[in-house]
Each structure stands twice: as structure tokens, then as C-alpha cells.
C-alpha atoms as a PDB file:
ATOM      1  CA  UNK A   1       8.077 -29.334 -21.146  1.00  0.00           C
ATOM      2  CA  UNK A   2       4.635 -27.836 -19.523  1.00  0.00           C
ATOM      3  CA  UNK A   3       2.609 -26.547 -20.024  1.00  0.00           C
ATOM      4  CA  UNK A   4       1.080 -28.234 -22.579  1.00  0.00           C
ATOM      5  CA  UNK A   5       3.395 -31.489 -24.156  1.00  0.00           C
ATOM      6  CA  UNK A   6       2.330 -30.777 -27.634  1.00  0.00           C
ATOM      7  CA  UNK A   7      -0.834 -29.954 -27.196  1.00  0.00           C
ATOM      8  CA  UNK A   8      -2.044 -30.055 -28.702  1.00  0.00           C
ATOM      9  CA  UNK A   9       0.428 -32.257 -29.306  1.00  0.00           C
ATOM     10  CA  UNK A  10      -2.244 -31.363 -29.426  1.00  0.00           C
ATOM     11  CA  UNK A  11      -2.999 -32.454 -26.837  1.00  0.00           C
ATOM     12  CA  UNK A  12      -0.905 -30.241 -26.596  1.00  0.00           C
ATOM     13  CA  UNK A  13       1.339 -31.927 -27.827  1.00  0.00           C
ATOM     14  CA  UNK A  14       2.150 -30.921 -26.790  1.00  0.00           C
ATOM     15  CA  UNK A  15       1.202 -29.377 -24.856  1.00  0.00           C
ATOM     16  CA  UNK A  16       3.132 -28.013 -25.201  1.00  0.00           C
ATOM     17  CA  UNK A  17       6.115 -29.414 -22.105  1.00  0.00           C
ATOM     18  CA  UNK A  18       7.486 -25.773 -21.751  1.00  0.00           C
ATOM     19  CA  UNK A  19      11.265 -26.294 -22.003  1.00  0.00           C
ATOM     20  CA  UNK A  20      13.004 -23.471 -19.567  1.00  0.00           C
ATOM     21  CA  UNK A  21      16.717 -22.843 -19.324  1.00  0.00           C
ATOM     22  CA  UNK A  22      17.851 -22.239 -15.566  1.00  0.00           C
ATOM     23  CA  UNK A  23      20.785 -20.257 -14.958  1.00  0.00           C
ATOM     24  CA  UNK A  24      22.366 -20.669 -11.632  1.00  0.00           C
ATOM     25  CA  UNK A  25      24.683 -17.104 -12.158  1.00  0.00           C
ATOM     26  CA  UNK A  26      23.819 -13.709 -12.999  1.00  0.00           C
ATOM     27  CA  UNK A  27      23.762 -13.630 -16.883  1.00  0.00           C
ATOM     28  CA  UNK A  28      25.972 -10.904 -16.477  1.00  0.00           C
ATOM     29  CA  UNK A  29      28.875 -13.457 -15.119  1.00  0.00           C
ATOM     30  CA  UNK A  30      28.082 -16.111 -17.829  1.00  0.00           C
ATOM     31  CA  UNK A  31      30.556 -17.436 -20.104  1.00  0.00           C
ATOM     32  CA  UNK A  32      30.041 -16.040 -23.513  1.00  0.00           C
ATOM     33  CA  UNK A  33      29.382 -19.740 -25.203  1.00  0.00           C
ATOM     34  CA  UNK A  34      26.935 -20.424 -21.977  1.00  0.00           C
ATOM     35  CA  UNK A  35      24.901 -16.931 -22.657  1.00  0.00           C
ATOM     36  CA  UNK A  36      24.875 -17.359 -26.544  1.00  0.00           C
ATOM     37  CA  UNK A  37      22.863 -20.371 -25.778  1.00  0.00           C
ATOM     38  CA  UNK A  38      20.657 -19.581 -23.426  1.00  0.00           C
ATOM     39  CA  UNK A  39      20.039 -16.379 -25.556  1.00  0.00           C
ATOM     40  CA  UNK A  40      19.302 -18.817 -28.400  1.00  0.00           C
ATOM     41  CA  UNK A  41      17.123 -21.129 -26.013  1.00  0.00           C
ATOM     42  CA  UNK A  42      14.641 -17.931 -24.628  1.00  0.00           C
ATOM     43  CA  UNK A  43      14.661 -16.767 -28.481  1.00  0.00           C
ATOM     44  CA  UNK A  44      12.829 -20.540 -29.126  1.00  0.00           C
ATOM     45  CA  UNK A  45      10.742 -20.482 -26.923  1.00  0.00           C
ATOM     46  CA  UNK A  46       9.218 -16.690 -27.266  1.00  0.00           C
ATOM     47  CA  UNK A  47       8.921 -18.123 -30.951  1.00  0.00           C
ATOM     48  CA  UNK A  48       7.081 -20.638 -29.731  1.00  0.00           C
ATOM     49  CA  UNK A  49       4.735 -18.344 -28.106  1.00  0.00           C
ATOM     50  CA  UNK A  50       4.219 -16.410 -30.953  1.00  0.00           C
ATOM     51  CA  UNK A  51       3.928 -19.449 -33.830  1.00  0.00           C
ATOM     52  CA  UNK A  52       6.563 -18.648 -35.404  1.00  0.00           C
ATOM     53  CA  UNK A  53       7.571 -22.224 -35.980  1.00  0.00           C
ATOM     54  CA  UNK A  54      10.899 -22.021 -38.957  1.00  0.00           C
ATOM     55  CA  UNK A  55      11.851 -18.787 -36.269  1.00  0.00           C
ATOM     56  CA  UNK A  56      11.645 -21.588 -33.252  1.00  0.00           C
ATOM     57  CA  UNK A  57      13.317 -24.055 -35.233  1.00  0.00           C
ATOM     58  CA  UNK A  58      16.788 -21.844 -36.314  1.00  0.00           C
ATOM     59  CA  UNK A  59      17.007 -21.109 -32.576  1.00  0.00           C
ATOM     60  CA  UNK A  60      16.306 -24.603 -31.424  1.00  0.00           C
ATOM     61  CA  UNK A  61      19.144 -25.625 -33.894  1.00  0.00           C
ATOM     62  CA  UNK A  62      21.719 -22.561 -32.445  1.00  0.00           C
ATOM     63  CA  UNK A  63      20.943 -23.464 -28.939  1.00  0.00           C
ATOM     64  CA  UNK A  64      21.760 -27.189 -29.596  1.00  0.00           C
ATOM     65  CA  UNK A  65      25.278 -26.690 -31.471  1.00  0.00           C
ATOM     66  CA  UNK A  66      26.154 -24.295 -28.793  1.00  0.00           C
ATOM     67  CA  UNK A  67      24.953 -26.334 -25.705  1.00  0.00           C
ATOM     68  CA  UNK A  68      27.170 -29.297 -27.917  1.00  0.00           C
ATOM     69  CA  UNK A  69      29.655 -27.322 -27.565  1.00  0.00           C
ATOM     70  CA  UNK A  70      29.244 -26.852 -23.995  1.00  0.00           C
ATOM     71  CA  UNK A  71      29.091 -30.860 -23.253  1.00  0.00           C
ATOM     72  CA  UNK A  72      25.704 -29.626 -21.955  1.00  0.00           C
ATOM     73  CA  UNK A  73      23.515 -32.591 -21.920  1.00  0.00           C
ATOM     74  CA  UNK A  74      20.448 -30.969 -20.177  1.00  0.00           C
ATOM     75  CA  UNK A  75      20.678 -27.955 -22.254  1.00  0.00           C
ATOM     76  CA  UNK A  76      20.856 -30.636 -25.445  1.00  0.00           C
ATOM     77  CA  UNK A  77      17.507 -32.535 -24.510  1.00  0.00           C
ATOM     78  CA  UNK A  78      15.956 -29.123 -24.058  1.00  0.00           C
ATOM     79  CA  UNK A  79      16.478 -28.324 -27.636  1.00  0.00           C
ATOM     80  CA  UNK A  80      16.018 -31.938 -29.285  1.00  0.00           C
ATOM     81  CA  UNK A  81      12.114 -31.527 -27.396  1.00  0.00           C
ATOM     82  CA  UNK A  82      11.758 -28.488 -28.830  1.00  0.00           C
ATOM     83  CA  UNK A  83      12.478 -29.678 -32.416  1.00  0.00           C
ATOM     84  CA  UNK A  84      10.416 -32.635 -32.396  1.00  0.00           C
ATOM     85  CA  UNK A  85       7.945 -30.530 -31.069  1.00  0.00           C
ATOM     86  CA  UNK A  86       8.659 -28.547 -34.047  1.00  0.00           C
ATOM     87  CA  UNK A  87       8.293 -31.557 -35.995  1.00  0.00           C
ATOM     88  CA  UNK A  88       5.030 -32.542 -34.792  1.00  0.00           C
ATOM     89  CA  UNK A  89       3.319 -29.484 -35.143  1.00  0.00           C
ATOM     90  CA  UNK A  90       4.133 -29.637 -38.828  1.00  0.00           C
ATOM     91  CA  UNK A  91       2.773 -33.060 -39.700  1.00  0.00           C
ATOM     92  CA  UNK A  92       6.478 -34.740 -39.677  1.00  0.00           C
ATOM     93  CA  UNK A  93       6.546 -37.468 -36.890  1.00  0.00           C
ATOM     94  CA  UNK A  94       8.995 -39.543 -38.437  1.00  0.00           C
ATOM     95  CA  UNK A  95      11.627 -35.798 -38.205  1.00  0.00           C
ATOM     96  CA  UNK A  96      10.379 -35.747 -34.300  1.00  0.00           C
ATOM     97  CA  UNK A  97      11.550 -39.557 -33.836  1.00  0.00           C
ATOM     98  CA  UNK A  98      14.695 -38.669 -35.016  1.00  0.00           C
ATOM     99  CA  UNK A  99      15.151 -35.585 -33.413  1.00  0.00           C
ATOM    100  CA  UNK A 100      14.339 -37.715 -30.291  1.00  0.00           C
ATOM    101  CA  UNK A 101      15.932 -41.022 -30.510  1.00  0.00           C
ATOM    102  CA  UNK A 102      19.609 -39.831 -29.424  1.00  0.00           C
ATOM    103  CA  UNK A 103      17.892 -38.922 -26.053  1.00  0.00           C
ATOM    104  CA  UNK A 104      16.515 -42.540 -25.816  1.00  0.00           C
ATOM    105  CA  UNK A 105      19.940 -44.166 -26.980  1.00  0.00           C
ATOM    106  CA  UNK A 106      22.721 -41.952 -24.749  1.00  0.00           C
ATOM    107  CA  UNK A 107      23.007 -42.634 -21.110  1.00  0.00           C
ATOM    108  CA  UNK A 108      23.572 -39.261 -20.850  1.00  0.00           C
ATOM    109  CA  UNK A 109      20.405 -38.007 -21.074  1.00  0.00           C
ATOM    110  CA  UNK A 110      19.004 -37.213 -17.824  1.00  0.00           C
ATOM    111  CA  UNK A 111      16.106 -40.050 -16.975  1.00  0.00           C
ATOM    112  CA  UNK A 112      13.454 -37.033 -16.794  1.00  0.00           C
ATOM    113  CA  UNK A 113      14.436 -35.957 -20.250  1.00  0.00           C
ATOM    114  CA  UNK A 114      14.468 -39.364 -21.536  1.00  0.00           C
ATOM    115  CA  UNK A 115      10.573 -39.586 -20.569  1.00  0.00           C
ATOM    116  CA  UNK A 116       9.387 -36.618 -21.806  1.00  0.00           C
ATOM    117  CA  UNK A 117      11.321 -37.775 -24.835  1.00  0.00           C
ATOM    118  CA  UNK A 118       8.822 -40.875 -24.508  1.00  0.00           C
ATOM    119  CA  UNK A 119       6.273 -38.482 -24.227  1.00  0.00           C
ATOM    120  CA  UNK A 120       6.791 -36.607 -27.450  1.00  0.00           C
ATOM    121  CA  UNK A 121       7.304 -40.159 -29.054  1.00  0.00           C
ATOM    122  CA  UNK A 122       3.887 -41.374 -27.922  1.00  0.00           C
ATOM    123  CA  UNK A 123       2.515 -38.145 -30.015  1.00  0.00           C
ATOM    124  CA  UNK A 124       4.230 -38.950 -33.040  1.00  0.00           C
ATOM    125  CA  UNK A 125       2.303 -42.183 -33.139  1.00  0.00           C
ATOM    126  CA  UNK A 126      -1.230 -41.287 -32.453  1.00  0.00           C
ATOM    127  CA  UNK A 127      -2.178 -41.336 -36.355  1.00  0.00           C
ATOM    128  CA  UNK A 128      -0.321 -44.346 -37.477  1.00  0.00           C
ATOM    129  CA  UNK A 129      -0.191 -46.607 -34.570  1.00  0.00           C
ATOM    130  CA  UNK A 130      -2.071 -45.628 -31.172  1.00  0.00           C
ATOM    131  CA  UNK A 131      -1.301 -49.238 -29.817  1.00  0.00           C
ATOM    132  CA  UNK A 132       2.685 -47.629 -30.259  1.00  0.00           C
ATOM    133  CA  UNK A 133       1.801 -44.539 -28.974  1.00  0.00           C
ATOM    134  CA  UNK A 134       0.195 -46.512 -25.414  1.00  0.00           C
ATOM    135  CA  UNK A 135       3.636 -48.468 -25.082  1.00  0.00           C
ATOM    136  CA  UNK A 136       5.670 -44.916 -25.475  1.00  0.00           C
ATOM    137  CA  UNK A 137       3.139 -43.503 -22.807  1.00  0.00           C
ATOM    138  CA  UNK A 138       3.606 -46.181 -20.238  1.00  0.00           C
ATOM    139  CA  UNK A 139       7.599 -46.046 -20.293  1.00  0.00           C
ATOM    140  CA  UNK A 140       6.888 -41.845 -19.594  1.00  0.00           C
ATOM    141  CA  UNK A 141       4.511 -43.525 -16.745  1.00  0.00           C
ATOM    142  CA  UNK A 142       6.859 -45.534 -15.366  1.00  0.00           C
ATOM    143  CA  UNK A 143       8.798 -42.776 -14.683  1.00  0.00           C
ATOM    144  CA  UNK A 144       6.277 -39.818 -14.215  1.00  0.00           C
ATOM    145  CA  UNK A 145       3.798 -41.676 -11.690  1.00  0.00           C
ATOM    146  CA  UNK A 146       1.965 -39.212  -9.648  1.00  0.00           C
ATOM    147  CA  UNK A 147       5.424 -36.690  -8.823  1.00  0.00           C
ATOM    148  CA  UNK A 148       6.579 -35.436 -12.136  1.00  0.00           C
ATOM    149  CA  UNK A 149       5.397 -31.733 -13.036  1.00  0.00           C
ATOM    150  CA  UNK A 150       3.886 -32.549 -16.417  1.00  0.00           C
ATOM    151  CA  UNK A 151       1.858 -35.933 -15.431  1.00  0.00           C
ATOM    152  CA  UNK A 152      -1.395 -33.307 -16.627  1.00  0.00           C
ATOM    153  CA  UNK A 153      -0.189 -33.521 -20.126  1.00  0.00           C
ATOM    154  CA  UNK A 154       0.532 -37.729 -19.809  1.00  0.00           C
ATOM    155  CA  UNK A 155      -2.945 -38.050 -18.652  1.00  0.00           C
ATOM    156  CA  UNK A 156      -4.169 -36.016 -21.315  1.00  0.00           C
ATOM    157  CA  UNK A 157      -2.075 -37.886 -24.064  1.00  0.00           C
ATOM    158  CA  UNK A 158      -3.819 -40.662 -22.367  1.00  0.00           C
ATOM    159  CA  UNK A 159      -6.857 -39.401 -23.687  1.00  0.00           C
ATOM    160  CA  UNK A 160      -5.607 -38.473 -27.169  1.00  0.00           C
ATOM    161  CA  UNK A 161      -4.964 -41.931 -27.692  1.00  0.00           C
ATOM    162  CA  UNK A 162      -8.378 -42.730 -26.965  1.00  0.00           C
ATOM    163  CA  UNK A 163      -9.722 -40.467 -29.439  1.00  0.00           C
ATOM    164  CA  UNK A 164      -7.310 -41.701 -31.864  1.00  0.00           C
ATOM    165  CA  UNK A 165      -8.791 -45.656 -31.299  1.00  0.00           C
ATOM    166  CA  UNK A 166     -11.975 -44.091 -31.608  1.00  0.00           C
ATOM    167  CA  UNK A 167     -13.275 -44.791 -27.898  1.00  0.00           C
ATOM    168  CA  UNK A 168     -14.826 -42.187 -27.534  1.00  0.00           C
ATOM    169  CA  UNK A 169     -16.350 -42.777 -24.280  1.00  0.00           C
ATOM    170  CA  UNK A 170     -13.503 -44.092 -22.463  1.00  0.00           C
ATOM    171  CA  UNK A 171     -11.756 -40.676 -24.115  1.00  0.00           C
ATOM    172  CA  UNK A 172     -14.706 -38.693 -22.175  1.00  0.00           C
ATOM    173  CA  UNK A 173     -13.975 -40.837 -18.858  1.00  0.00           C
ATOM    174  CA  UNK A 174     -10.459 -39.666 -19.100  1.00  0.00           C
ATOM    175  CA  UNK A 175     -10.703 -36.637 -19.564  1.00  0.00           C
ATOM    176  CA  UNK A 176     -13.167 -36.011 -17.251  1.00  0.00           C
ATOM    177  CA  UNK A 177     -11.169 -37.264 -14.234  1.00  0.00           C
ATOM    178  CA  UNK A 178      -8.322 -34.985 -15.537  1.00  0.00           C
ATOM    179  CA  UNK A 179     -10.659 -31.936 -14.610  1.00  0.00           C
ATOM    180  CA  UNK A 180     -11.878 -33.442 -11.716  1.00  0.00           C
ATOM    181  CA  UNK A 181      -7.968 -33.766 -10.277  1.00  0.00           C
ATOM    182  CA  UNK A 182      -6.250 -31.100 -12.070  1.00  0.00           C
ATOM    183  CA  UNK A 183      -5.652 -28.067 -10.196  1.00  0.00           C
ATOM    184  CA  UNK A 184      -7.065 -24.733 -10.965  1.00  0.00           C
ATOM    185  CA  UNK A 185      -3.699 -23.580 -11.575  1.00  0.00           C
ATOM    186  CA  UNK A 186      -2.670 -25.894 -14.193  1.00  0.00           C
ATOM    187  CA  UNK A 187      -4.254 -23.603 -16.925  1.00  0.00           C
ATOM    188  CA  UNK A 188      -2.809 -24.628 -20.017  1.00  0.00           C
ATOM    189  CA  UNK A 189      -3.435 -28.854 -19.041  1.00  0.00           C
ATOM    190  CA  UNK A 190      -7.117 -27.520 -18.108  1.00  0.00           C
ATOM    191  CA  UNK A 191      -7.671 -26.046 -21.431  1.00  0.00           C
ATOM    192  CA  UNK A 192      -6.314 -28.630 -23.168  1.00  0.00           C
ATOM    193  CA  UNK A 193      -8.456 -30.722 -21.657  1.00  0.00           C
ATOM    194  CA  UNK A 194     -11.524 -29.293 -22.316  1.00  0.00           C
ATOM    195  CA  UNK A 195     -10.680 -29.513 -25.791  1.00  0.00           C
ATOM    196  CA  UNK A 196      -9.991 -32.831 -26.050  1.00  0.00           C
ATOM    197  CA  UNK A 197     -13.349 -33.389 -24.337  1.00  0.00           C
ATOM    198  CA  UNK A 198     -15.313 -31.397 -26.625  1.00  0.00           C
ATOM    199  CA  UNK A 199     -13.152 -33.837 -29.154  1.00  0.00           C
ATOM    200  CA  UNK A 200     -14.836 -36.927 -27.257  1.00  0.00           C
ATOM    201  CA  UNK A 201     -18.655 -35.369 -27.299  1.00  0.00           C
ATOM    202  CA  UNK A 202     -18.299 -34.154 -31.205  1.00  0.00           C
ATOM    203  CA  UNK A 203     -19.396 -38.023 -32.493  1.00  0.00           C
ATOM    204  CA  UNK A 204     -22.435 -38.050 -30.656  1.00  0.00           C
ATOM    205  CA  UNK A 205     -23.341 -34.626 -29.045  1.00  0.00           C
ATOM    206  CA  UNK A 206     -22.130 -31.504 -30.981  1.00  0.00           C
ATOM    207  CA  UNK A 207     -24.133 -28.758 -28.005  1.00  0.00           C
ATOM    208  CA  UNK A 208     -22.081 -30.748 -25.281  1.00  0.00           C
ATOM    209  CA  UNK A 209     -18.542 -30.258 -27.384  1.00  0.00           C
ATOM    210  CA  UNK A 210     -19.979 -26.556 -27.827  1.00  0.00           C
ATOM    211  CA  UNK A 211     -20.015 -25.980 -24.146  1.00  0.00           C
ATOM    212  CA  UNK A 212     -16.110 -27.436 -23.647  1.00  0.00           C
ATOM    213  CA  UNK A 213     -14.772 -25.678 -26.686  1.00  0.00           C
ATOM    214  CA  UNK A 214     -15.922 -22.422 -25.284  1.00  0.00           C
ATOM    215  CA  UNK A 215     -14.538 -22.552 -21.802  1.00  0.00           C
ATOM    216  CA  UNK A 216     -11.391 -23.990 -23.605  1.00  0.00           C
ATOM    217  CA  UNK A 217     -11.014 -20.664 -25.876  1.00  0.00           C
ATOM    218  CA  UNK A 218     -11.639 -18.289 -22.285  1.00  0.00           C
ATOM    219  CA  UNK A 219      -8.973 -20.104 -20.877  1.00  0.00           C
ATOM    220  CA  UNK A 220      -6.347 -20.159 -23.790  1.00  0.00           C
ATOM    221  CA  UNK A 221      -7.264 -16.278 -24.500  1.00  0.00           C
ATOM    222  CA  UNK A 222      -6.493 -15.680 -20.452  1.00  0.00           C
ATOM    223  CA  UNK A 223      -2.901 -17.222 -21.889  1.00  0.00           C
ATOM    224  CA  UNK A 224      -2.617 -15.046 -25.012  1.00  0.00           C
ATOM    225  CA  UNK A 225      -1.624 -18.551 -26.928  1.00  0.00           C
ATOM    226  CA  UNK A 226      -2.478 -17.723 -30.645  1.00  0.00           C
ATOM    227  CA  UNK A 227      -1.095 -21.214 -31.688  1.00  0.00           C
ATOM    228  CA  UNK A 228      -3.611 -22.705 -29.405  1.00  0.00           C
ATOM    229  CA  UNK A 229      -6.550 -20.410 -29.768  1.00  0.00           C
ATOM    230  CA  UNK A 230      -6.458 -21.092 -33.768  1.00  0.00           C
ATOM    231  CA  UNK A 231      -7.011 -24.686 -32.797  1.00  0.00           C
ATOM    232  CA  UNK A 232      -9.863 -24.046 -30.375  1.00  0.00           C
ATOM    233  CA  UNK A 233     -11.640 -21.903 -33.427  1.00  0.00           C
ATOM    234  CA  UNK A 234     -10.673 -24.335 -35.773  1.00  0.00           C
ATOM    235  CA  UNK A 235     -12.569 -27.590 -33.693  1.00  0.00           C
ATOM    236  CA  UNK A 236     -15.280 -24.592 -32.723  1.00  0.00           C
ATOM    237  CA  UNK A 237     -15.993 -24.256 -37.024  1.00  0.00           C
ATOM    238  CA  UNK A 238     -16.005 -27.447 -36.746  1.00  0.00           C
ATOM    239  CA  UNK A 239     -18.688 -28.073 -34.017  1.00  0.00           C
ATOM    240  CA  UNK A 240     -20.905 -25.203 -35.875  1.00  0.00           C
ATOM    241  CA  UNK A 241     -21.356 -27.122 -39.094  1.00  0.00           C
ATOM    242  CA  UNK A 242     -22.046 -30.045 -37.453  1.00  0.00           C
ATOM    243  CA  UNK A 243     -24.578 -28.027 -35.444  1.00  0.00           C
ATOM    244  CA  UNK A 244     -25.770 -26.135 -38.687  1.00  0.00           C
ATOM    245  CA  UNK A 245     -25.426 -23.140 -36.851  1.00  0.00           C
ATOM    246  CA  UNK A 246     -25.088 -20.051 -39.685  1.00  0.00           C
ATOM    247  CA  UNK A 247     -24.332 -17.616 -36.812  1.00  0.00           C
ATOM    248  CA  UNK A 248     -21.974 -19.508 -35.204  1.00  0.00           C
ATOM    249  CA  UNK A 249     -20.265 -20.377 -38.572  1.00  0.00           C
ATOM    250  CA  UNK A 250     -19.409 -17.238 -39.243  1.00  0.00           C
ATOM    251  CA  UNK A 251     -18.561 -15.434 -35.965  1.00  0.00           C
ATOM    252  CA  UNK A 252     -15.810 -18.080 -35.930  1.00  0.00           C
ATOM    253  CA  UNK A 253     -14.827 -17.904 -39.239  1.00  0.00           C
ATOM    254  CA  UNK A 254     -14.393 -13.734 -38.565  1.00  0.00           C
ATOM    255  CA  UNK A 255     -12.161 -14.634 -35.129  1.00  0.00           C
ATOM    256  CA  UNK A 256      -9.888 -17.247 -36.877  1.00  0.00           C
ATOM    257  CA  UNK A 257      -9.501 -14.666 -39.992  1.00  0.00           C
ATOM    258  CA  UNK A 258      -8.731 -12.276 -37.491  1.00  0.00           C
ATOM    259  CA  UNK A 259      -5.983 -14.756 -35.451  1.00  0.00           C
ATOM    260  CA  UNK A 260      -4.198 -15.376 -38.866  1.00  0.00           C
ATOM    261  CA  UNK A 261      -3.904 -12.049 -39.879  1.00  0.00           C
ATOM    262  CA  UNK A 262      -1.866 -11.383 -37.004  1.00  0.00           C
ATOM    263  CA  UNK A 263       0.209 -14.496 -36.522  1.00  0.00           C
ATOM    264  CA  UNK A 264       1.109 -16.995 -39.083  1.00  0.00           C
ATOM    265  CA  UNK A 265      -1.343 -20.603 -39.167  1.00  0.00           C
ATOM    266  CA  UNK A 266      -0.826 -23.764 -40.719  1.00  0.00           C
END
């Protein structure tokens, strides 16, 4: 799932991990049960897109009966990330787990879907248990290591868990390197980044989580992401009352008033 394993998964989640169904026939040539799903699937995800989350979710559920029904294991992980994404973005990381565990369980499950499985697991845990969370990260590690397509959003759940242990410098270190090594084109992982080190300089240096909050919200308006831009405004409000900044207050007030009058936030 890139970009962006829940971002924001926050971080995003997460991400963000962009889950894309790959047909290897003209859709015109599909099966009827095979195109029903990936109908379903592309429905998701330009739900997704959009933050429509209970939208996403019906989808998700339709794609995963029908790819079931298919004895589609690929096309089943695909849709069991995308509802514990679901999950996660609405507060329930206990739904996401469960949404999640089959993947861990069934031999089935293709070992790259069983990480990023690990991956959205590792999220669920950064409130309650970050020492959890580290131990789900590693096992996506083990796997990941330097090849995998989405090792920007493990090294920025990396840094999420930092935040959530409240080391706030080694959070900083972290995601520093990220934007030292991540390249240009990695967008999304870059943005997400910035965010979470804005996150990192908030405790002790509001100006300095000014500067990466901006350069975050240029970068997630370049990707027309309402879902993430109302979190950029939302840790920008932040920032400005910290920073006493009346101005600044409401500007971002107006833009996130603006964001949610178009899309639905939660």
C-alpha cells in the first residue's frame, strides 16, 4: 500500500500503502465475477481519495466477498489492508487487528502482504503500546529491508513510534535521514515526513514545526489529498496557538472550514 501506509497512519498510516488491482487482460475479456471486483476494488480506493471512508468501506467489503469467491488470495489481502486502514483512520485499532489477523494466520497470504499486514498492525499500536508497535515494525523489516516499494512509509512509522514514546529527538533524527534518502519522487512519504517532523519540533520549537508543516501542505495540495491536507491544517492550528499567532489562527481556521465544506472530516 504506498503511498502513504496510513499516514498518517498517519504517518500515513498510513500512509496510506496504496492498494492497486493489476489486471493482466483487457477488462473487456474479464470474467464477470473477476471485473465486479476489480470494479469494487478501484471504487475503494477513489473513495479513499476523496474521504469518503463508510463509501471505501462497502466497497472494500464487495471486493473481498467477490475476490472470496474467486479463491483470490492477493485480491483478499488487498481489501483486508484497506479495511483496517479503514479501521484506523476511525479510532478502532482493535477492528484493524481483526481485519488483519487472517493475513498473519493463512499461509496463503502472499509474504509481501503478510508484512504490510505487520505494517498496519504496528499502527494500531502506537497509542496503547509503542514497545508492540516496534516488534510489529521489525517483522515488516525483516522482510522489507532496503528492496520493498513502501520501506518510506516503515521508516516513517519508525518515527511515529518515536513520537509516540515521546523521544522527540531521536523522532527528529529519523525523520530527518528519511528526507535526506528519500527520493524526490516519493511525494506522498516526503510529505508525510515533514509532518511528522514538524510533530518532533512542536515540544520545543513551534517556528521550526511552522516551517515543516508548510512545505508538508505544498506538497499534499500538489496531490489534491483532502484527507491529508485536513491533517496538515489541523497540526498547522495547532502550531499557531502554540505560537499565539492571531493571524495565523485564523487563516487556518478559514482553509480547514473551507476543506470540510467540500469533503467530509472526522
Amino acid at each position: 500500500m504506498n503511498p502513504r501506509l496510513m499516514r498518517r497512519m498517519g504517518g500515513a498510516l498510513l500512509s496510506s500503502v496504496l492498494l492497486v488491482a493489476c489486471a493482466s487482460k483487457p477488462v473487456a475479456e474479464l470474467p464477470p465475477l473477476r471485473m465486479a471486483a476489480q470494479t469494487a476494488h478501484q471504487k475503494a480506493l477513489e473513495a479513499i481519495r476523496q474521504g469518503d471512508l463508510p463509501t471505501a468501506a462497502e466497497f472494500w467489503q464487495q471486493a473481498l466477498s467477490l475476490y472470496q469467491a474467486q479463491d483470490d488470495w492477493s485480491g483478499q489481502g488487498a481489501a483486508r489492508l484497506g479495511l483496517a486502514q479503514i479501521a484506523l483512520r476511525n479510532q478502532a485499532p482493535t477492528e484493524a487487528r481483526d481485519w488483519l489477523a487472517p493475513m498473519l494466520a493463512q499461509t496463503q497470504f502472499d509474504p509481501a502482504l503478510q508484512a504490510q499486514a505487520q505494517l498496519q498492525i504496528a499502527q494500531s499500536w502506537l497509542k496503547a503500546d509503542a514497545g508492540v508497535a516496534a516488534m510489529h515494525l521489525m517483522a515488516a523489516e525483516q522482510w522489507c529491508k532496503s528492496q520493498c516499494s513502501w520501506r518510506w512509509a516503515v521508516a516513517n512509522l519508525a518515527t511515529q513510534i518515536a513520537l509516540a514514546k515521546q523521544d522527540f529527538m531521536r523522532a527528529r533524527s529519523l525523520a530527518e535521514a528519511t528526507l535526506v534518502a528519500i527520493p524526490a519522487s516519493e511525494t506522498a512519504e516526503r510529505s508525510h515526513a515533514h509532518r511528522l517532523l514538524a510533530q518532533a519540533w512542536l515540544p520545543s520549537n513551534a517556528t521550526q514545526a511552522l516551517a515543516q508543516i508548510e512545505v508538508a501542505l505544498a506538497l499534499d495540495r500538489s496531490l489534491a489529498r483532502p484527507d491529508w491536507l485536513r491533517e496538515d491544517l489541523l497540526l498547522r492550528l495547532q502550531i499557531a496557538s502554540q505560537l499565539e499567532q492571531a493571524e495565523l489562527i485564523k487563516d487556518t481556521q478559514a482553509r480547514l472550514d473551507s476543506l470540510c465544506a467540500a469533503v467530509v472530516c472526522r
